[in-house]
Protein backbone atom coordinates (compact mmCIF):
# COMPACT_ATOMS: atom_id res chain seq x y z
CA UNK A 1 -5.76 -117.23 14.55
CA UNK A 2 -4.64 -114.08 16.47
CA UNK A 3 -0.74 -115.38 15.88
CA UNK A 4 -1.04 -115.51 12.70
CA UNK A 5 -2.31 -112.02 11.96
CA UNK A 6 0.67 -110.35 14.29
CA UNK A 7 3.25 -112.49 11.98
CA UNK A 8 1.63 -111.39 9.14
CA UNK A 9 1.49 -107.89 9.88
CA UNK A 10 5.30 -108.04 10.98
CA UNK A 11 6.09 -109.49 7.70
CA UNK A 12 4.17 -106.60 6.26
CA UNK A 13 6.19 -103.98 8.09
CA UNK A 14 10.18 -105.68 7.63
CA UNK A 15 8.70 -105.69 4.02
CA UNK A 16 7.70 -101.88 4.09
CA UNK A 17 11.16 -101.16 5.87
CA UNK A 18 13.13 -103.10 3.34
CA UNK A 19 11.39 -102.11 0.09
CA UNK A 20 12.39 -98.69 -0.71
CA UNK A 21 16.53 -99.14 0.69
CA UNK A 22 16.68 -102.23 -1.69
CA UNK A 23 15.70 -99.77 -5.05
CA UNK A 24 17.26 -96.84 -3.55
CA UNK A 25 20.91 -98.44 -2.98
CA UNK A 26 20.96 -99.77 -6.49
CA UNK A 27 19.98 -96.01 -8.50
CA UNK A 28 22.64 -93.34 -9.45
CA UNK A 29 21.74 -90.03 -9.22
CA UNK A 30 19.98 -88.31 -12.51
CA UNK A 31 22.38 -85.30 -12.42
CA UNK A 32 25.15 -87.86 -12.29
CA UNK A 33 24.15 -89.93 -15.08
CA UNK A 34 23.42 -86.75 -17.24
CA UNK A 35 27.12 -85.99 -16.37
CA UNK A 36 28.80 -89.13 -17.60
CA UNK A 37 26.63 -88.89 -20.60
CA UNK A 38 28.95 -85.51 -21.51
CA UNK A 39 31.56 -87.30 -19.84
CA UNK A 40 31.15 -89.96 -23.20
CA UNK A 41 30.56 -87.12 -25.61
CA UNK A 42 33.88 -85.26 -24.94
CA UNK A 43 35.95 -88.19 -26.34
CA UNK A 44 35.80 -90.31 -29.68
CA UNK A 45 36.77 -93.75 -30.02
CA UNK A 46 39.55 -95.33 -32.03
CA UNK A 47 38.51 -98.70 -32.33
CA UNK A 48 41.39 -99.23 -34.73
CA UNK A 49 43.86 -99.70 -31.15
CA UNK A 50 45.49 -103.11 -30.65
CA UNK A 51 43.53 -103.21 -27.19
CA UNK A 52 40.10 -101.65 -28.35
CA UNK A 53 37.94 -104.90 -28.12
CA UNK A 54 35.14 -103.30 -25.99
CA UNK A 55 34.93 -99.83 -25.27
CA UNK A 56 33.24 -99.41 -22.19
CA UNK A 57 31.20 -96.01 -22.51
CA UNK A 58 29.71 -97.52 -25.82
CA UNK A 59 27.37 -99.45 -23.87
CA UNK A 60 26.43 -96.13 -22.03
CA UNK A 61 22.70 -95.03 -22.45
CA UNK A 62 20.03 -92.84 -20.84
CA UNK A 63 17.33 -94.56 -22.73
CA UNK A 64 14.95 -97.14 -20.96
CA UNK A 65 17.79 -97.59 -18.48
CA UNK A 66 19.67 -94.48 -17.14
CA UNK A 67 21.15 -95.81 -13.73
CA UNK A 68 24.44 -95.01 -14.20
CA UNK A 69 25.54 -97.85 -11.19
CA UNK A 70 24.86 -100.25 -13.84
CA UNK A 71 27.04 -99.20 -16.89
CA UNK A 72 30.43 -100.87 -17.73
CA UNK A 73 33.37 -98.85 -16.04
CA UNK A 74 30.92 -97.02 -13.35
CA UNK A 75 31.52 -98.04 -9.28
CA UNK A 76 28.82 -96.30 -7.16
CA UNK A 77 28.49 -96.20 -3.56
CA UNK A 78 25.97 -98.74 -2.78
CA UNK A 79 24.56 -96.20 0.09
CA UNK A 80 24.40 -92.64 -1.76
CA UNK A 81 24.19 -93.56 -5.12
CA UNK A 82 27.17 -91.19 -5.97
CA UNK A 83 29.37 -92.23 -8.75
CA UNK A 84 32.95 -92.91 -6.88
CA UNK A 85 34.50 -94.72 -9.27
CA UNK A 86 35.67 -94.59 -12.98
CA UNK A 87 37.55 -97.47 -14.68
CA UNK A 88 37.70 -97.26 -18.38
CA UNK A 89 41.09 -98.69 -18.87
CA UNK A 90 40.97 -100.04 -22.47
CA UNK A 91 38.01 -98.16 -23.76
CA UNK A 92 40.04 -96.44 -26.84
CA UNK A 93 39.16 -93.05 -26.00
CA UNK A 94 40.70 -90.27 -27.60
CA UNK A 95 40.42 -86.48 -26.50
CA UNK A 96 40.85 -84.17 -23.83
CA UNK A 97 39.57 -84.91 -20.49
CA UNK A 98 36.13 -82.87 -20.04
CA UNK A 99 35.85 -80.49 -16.96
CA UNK A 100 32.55 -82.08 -16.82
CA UNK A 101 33.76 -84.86 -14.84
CA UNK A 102 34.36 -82.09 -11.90
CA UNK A 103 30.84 -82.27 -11.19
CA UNK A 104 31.03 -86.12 -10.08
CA UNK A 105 32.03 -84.21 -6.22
CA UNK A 106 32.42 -88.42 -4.71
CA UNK A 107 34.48 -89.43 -7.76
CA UNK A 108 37.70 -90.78 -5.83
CA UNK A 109 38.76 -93.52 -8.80
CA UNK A 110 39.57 -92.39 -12.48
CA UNK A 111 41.55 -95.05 -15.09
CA UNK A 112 41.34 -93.97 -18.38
CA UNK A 113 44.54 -95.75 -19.61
């Protein structure tokens, strides 16, 4: 009986380890998805484009599910959460590019063609 209660408790403790990495990896950072957010609301969309079939940031939402890693066109380093990566190429979007995007200090990638 005695080996069975040591595997169980080191089951217990990989488990304990594991558990918070696994949910932290996968969450951007609230300031960054706040950022994005006026990222989006700087431009308008001209869906009337020959290549506007999906623009990406339309799909962009805080509500019920604001981790940014998870939108269309958002690459986040799995370790940080910090948003390092922007690729909205064929998202129709029309405007000038916000200074609000300065704030995204990891951002190394940026298509908006």
């Amino acid at each position: 009986m005695a080996p069975s209660i040591f595997f169980l408790f080191c089951t217990q403790i990989v488990f304990l380890i594991l558990l918070p990495t696994s949910f932290a990896d996968s969450l951007c950072r609230p300031d960054e998805s706040s950022t994005l957010m006026e990222f989006k609301q700087s431009f308008r969309i001209n869906r009337t484009g020959w290549r506007c079939d999906y623009p990406k940031v339309g799909s962009w939402s805080l509500d019920g599910h604001g981790d940014c890693c998870s939108w269309d066109g958002v690459k986040c380093d799995e370790a940080t959460g910090h948003g390092t990566g922007l690729d909205l190429d064929g998202s129709c979007l029309f405007g000038k590019v916000s200074s609000d995007i300065l704030r995204l200090s990891r951002l190394v990638s940026l298509d908006l063609s």
